[in-house]
Structure formats: C-alpha cells, structure tokens
Protein backbone atom coordinates (compact mmCIF):
# COMPACT_ATOMS: atom_id res chain seq x y z
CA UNK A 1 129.81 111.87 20.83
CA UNK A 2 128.62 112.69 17.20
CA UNK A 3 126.94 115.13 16.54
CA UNK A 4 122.95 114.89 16.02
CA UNK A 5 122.11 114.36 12.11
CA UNK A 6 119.07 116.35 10.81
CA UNK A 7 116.93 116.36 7.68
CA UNK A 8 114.55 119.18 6.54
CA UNK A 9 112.03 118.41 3.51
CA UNK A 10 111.94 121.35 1.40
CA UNK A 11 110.13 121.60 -1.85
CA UNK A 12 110.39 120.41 -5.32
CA UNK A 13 113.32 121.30 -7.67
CA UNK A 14 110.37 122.80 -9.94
CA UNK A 15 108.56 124.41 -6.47
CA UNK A 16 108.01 128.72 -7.49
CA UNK A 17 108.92 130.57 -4.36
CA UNK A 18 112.88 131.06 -3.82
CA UNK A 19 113.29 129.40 -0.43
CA UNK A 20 117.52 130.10 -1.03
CA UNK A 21 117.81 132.67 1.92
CA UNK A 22 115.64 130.44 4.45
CA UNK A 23 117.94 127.48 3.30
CA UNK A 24 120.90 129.42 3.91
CA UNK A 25 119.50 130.54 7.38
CA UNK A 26 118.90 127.16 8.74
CA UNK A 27 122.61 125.55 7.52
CA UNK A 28 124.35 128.71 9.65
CA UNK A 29 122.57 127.73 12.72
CA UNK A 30 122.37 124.21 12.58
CA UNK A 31 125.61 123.34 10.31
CA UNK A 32 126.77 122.33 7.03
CA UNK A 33 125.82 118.73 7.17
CA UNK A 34 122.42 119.63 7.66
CA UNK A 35 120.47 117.53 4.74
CA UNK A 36 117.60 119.05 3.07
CA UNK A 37 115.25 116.14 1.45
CA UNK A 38 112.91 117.03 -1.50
CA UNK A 39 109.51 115.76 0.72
CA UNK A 40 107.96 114.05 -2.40
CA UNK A 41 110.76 112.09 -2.83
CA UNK A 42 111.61 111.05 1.18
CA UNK A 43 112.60 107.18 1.32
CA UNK A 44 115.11 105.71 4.44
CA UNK A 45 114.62 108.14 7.11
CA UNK A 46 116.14 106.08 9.86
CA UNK A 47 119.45 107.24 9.80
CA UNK A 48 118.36 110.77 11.10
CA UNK A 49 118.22 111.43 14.76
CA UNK A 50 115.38 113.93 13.69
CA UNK A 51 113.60 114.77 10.65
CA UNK A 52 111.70 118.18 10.53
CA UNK A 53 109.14 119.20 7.86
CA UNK A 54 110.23 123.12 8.17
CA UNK A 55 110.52 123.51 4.13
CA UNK A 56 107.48 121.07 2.57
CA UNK A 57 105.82 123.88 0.92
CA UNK A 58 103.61 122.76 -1.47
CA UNK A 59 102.26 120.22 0.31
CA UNK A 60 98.38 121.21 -0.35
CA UNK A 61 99.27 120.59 -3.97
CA UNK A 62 99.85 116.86 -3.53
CA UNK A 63 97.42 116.02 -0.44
CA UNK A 64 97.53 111.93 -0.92
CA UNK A 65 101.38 112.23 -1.14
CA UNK A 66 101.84 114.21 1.88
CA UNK A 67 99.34 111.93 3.93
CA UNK A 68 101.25 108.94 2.81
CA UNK A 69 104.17 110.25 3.86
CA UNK A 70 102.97 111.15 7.46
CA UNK A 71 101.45 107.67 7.42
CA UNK A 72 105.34 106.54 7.04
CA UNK A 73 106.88 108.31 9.10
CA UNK A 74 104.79 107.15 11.66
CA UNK A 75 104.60 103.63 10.59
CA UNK A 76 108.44 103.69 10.73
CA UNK A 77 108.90 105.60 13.97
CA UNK A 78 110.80 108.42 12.97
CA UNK A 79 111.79 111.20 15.26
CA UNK A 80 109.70 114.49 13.76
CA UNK A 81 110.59 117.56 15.17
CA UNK A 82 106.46 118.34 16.01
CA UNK A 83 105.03 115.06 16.70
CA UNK A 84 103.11 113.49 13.42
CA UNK A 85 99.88 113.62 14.51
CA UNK A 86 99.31 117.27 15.84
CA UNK A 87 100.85 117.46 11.48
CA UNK A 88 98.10 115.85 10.33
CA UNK A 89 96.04 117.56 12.86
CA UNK A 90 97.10 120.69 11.54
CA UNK A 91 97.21 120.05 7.94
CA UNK A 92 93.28 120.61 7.25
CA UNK A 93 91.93 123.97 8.85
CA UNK A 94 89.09 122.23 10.17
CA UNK A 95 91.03 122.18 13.28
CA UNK A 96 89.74 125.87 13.56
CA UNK A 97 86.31 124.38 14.87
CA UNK A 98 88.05 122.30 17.53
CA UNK A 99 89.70 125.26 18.83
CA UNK A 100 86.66 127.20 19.02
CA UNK A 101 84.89 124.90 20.84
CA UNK A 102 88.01 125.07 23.47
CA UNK A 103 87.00 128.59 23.98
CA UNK A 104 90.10 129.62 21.43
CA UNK A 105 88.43 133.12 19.60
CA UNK A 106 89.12 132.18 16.30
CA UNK A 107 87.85 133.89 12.97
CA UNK A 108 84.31 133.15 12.12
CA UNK A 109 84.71 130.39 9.85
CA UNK A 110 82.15 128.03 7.98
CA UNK A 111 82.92 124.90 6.23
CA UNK A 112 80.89 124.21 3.04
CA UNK A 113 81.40 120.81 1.32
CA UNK A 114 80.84 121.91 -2.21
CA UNK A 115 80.95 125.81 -1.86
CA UNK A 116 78.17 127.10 -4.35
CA UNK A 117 76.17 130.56 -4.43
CA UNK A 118 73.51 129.36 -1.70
CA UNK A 119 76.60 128.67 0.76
CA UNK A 120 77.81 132.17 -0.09
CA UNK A 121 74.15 133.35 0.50
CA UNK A 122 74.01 131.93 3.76
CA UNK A 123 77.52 132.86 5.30
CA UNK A 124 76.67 136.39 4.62
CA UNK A 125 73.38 136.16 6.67
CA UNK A 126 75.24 134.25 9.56
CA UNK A 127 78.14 136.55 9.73
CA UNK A 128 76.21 140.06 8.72
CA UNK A 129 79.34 140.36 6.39
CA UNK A 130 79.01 141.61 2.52
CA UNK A 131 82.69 141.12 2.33
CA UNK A 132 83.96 137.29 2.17
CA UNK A 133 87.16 135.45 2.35
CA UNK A 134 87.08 131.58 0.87
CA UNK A 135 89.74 129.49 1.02
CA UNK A 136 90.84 126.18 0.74
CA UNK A 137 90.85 124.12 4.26
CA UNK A 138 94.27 122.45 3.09
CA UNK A 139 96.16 125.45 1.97
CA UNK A 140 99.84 127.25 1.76
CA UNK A 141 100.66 130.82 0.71
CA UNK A 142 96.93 131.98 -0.34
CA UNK A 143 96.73 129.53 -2.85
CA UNK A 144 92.95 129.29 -3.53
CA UNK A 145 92.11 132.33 -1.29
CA UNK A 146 89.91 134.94 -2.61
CA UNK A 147 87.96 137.65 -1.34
CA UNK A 148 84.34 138.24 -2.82
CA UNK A 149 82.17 141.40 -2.66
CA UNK A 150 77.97 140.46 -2.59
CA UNK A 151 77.74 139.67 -6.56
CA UNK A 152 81.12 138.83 -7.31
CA UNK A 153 80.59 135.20 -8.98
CA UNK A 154 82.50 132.30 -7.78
CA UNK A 155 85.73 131.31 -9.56
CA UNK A 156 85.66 128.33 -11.24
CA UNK A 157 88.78 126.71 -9.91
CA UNK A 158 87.05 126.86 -6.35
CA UNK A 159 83.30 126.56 -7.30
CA UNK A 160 81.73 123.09 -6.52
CA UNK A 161 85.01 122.16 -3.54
CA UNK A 162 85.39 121.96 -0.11
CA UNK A 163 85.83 125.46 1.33
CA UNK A 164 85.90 126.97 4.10
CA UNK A 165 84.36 130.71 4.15
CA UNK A 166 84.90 133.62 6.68
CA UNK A 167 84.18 137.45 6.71
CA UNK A 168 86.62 139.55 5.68
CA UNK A 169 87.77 141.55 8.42
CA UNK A 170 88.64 144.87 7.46
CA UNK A 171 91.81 144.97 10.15
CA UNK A 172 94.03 143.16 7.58
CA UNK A 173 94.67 146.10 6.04
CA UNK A 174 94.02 148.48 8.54
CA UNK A 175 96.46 147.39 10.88
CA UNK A 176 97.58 144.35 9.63
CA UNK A 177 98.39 139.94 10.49
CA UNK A 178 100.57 139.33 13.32
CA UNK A 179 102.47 136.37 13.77
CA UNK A 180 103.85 135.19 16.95
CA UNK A 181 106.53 132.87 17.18
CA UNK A 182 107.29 129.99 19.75
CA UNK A 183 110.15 127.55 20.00
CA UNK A 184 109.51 124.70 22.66
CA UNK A 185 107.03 126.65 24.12
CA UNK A 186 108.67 129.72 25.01
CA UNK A 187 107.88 133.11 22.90
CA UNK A 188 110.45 134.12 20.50
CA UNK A 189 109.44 137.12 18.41
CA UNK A 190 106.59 138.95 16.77
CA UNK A 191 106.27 140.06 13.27
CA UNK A 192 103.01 142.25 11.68
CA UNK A 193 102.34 141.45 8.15
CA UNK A 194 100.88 143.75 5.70
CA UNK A 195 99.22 143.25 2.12
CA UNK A 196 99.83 145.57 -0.42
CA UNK A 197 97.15 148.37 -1.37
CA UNK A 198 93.33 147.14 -2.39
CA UNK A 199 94.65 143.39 -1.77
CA UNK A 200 94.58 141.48 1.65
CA UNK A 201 96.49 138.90 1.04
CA UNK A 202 99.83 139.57 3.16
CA UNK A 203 102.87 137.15 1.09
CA UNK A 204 105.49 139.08 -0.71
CA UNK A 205 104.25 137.60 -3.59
CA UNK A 206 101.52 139.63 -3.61
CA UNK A 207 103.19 142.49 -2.73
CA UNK A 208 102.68 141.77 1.19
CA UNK A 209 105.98 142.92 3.53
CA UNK A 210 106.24 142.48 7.57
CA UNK A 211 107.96 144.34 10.17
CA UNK A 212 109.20 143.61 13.47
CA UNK A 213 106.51 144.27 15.95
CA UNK A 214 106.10 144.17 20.17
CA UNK A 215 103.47 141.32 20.68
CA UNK A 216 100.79 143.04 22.75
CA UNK A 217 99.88 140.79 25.62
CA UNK A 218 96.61 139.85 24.87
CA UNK A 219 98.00 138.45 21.64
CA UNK A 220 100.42 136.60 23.41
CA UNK A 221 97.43 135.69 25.80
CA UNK A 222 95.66 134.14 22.51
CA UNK A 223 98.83 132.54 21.49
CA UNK A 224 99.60 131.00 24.27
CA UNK A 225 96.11 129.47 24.74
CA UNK A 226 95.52 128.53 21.29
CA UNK A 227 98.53 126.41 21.48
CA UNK A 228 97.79 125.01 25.15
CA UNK A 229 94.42 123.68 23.54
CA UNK A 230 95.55 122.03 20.00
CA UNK A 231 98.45 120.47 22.43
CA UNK A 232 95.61 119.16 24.87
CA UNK A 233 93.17 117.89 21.86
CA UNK A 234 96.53 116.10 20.21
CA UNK A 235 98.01 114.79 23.40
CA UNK A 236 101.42 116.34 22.23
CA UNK A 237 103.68 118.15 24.40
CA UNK A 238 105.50 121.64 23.88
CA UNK A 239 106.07 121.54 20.18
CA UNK A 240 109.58 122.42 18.71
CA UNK A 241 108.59 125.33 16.58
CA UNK A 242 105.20 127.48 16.09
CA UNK A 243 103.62 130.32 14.79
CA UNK A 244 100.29 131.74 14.86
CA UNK A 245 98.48 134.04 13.18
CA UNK A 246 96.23 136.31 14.26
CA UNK A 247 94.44 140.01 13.68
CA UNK A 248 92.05 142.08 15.73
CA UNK A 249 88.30 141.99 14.77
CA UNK A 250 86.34 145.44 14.57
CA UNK A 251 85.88 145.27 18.20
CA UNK A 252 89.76 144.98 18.55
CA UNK A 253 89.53 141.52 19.88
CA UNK A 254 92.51 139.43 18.70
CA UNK A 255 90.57 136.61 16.73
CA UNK A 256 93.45 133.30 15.53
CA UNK A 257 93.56 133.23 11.90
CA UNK A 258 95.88 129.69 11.95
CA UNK A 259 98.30 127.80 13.79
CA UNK A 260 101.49 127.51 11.42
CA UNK A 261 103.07 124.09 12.80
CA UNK A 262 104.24 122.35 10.08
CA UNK A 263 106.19 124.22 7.33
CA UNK A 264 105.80 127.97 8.69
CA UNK A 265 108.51 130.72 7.83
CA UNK A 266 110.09 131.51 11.20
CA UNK A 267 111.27 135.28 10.40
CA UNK A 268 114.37 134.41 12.32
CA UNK A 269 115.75 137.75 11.08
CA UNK A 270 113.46 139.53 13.43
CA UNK A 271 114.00 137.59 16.23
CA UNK A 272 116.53 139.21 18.74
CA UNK A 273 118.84 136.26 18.92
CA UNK A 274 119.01 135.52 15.33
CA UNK A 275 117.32 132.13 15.22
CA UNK A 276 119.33 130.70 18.74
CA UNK A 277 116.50 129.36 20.24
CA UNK A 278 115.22 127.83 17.35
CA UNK A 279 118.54 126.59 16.95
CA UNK A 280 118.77 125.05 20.16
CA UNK A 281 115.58 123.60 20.46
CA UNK A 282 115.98 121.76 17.51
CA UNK A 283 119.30 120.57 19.00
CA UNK A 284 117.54 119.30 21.86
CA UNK A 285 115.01 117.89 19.81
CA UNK A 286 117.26 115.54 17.99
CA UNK A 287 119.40 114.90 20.59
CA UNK A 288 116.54 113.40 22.81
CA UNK A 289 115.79 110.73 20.10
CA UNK A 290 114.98 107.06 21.81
C-alpha cells in the first residue's frame, strides 16, 4: 500500500513571518514528500488523499480569494483535514455570538458594522470598561487589533469597518492567554502566552513569548465545551487539529477568546510527545479518504 499523500497551504513567497521552523516540524513527522502549496495559488487538488490548511496565514488579507478557494474545495470534494464548512464557519469571529448563545463564556464581544466614536461610546456603557480592544472579525496575528483608552481617537485604517469590540481584560498581562491544544478530540498540550511590557498583544512579533503550562481543569472544561458546541452548530465531527484560546476574566472565570481551527500554530515543541498525535491523526485523517 502507498503511502497517504498530503498537501499543506502555507503562505506567499512574499508572506513576513518566518514559518521555516514550523515547516521543518511538520516534514519530520509526516515525511519528506509532504507538499506544501502556496494557498493563493492552489489548482488540481485531487491527487491528495488529504489537503490541510495548517500554514494559510494571511488569509484575512485576501478574504474573496480564500472564500473562493473553500468554495472549491468543496465544489470538488476534496478531503480537508477539518471539514470545509466548520473553515468557513470559523473564518469570521462572528461565530463568537453563536457560541455564546450555546452557553460557551466567551469574551464580551460587540459587533459594529462601521465602527465609529458612538459605537465606542456605547460598548463602554454596555461593558462598564474604559479600556477597549477592536479588532477585525476576519483576522490573523493581531493584524488590525488595537487597544484604546476613553479619548484615544480611532485609527484610520479601522475607522468606518466592520469591527468587532470587547473590553480589555486586564488578565492578559497579568497572568497571561492560554492555549489548549486538541488533536481528534483528545487534549494534547497547554501553552500560556504572554505580551511584552505595556502591550497586550501576545505574538513574538510584538515581543509576546509562551511557556509550557498545566491546563487547569476548568480550562479544559471550557475547551472541551466550546468545541462540543461549534462541532454541534457545524454538524462536523471530532476535528483533526484545534486550539483555543482563552484567559480568566477579573472574577477568574476562564472566558474563550477564539477557536484556532484553521491555520493555528500547534506549539508541538511543548507537547510531551513531540507532535505524535498530531502526527497520527493526520495519518488517519488521510488515510480514511472515500
């Protein structure tokens, strides 16, 4: 029997962020002949036994191109490693108000359509915050994410578009974002992220770093039902890969910041078998094709 063929979109030649070491990650567990398929550029996907959008960072940046390409893939029934539509599902962050109408404790969130100073004005009252976060509800890696004290003015590049705005909870920095991993449904690792000094924003490239962390059960409580629900309002089963986000509120509730299905880094150097059960259900993703 051959051996199951995969295909992971990564980014752009032109894409910023070095994505070498995740690259070199993912060919040591799943193999040399693993291809890796610049996502704007996808055409014939049929010869894969499964495709897997682990490395389409960027998407955000080119929303019609991405859509049309989950449009495709579906059209031409190719085996995705998370089903296509709990993707699209999870592409825009409105998903956050489906979840909280599950009963998932999410952050506070409010979408405006065209964010302007009255929307500001009006979050504030309805979350009793000064302190706000707004960012895009189709985002990667903070782009478009900014945190406003009461008088800072709007940026420009944001003012006047769909945003969605939440309080800034102070915990970010306090204790810091943890991220629980899952790979077909069973818990992997945990990670906590932290931002750097007087910024909340917790990606290295803003000076963020993560540690290994023990997942405290109620987080894993969260987790667990936060991905039970967006499996129940998609109709998917266990998905191949997840993460999810989270912090504690000022009442030390753990409140979801974001399910990370599509194109989430898995941290596989935290995790105690070095990415094997990734590995594996991958494998066993592809190799259950037709």
């Amino acid at each position: 029997m051959r051996p199951a063929s995969l295909a992971i979109f990564c980014p752009v030649p032109k894409y910023e962020e070095d994505w070498s070491h995740i690259k070199a990650d993912y060919i040591r567990l799943l193999g040399e002949d693993t291809v890796f398929v610049d996502w704007t550029q996808a055409k014939d996907l049929t010869e894969y036994d499964l495709v897997t959008p682990l490395l389409a960072w960027g998407y955000q940046r080119d929303c019609p191109c991405w859509f049309d390409l989950l449009d495709r893939l579906e059209r031409d029934g190719i085996h995705v490693s998370n089903p296509v539509r709990i993707l699209r599902w999870n592409s825009d962050k409105a998903y956050l108000a489906e979840l909280e109408a599950a009963g998932i404790a999410t952050v506070p969130t409010r979408m405006a359509e065209a964010l302007d100073d009255a929307a500001l004005g009006e979050a504030r009252v309805a979350f009793g915050a000064t302190a706000l976060v707004i960012k895009p509800p189709i985002s990667g890696g903070a782009d478009g994410t900014f945190r406003l004290e009461r008088g800072d003015p709007i940026p420009p590049s944001v003012r006047g578009q769909r945003m969605m705005i939440q309080p800034y909870l102070a915990n970010i920095a306090d204790e810091g974002e943890y991220s629980l991993f899952y790979f077909a449904g069973r818990f992997s690792h945990a990670i906590i992220k932290h931002p750097a000094k007087d910024d909340f924003r917790v990606q290295d490239q803003f000076g963020g770093y993560e540690e290994a962390t023990e997942a405290p059960a109620l987080s894993k409580d969260l987790a667990e039902a936060a991905l039970t629900a967006a499996s129940k309002i998609t109709q998917t089963e266990a998905l191949a890969y997840a993460r999810v986000d989270m912090l504690r509120d000022g009442e030390g509730r753990f409140r979801l910041m974001e399910l990370e299905l599509i194109e989430p880094s898995l941290f596989l150097r935290f995790a105690a078998d070095s990415g094997e059960a990734f590995a594996h259900a991958l494998r066993s993703k592809a190799s259950s094709r037709g």
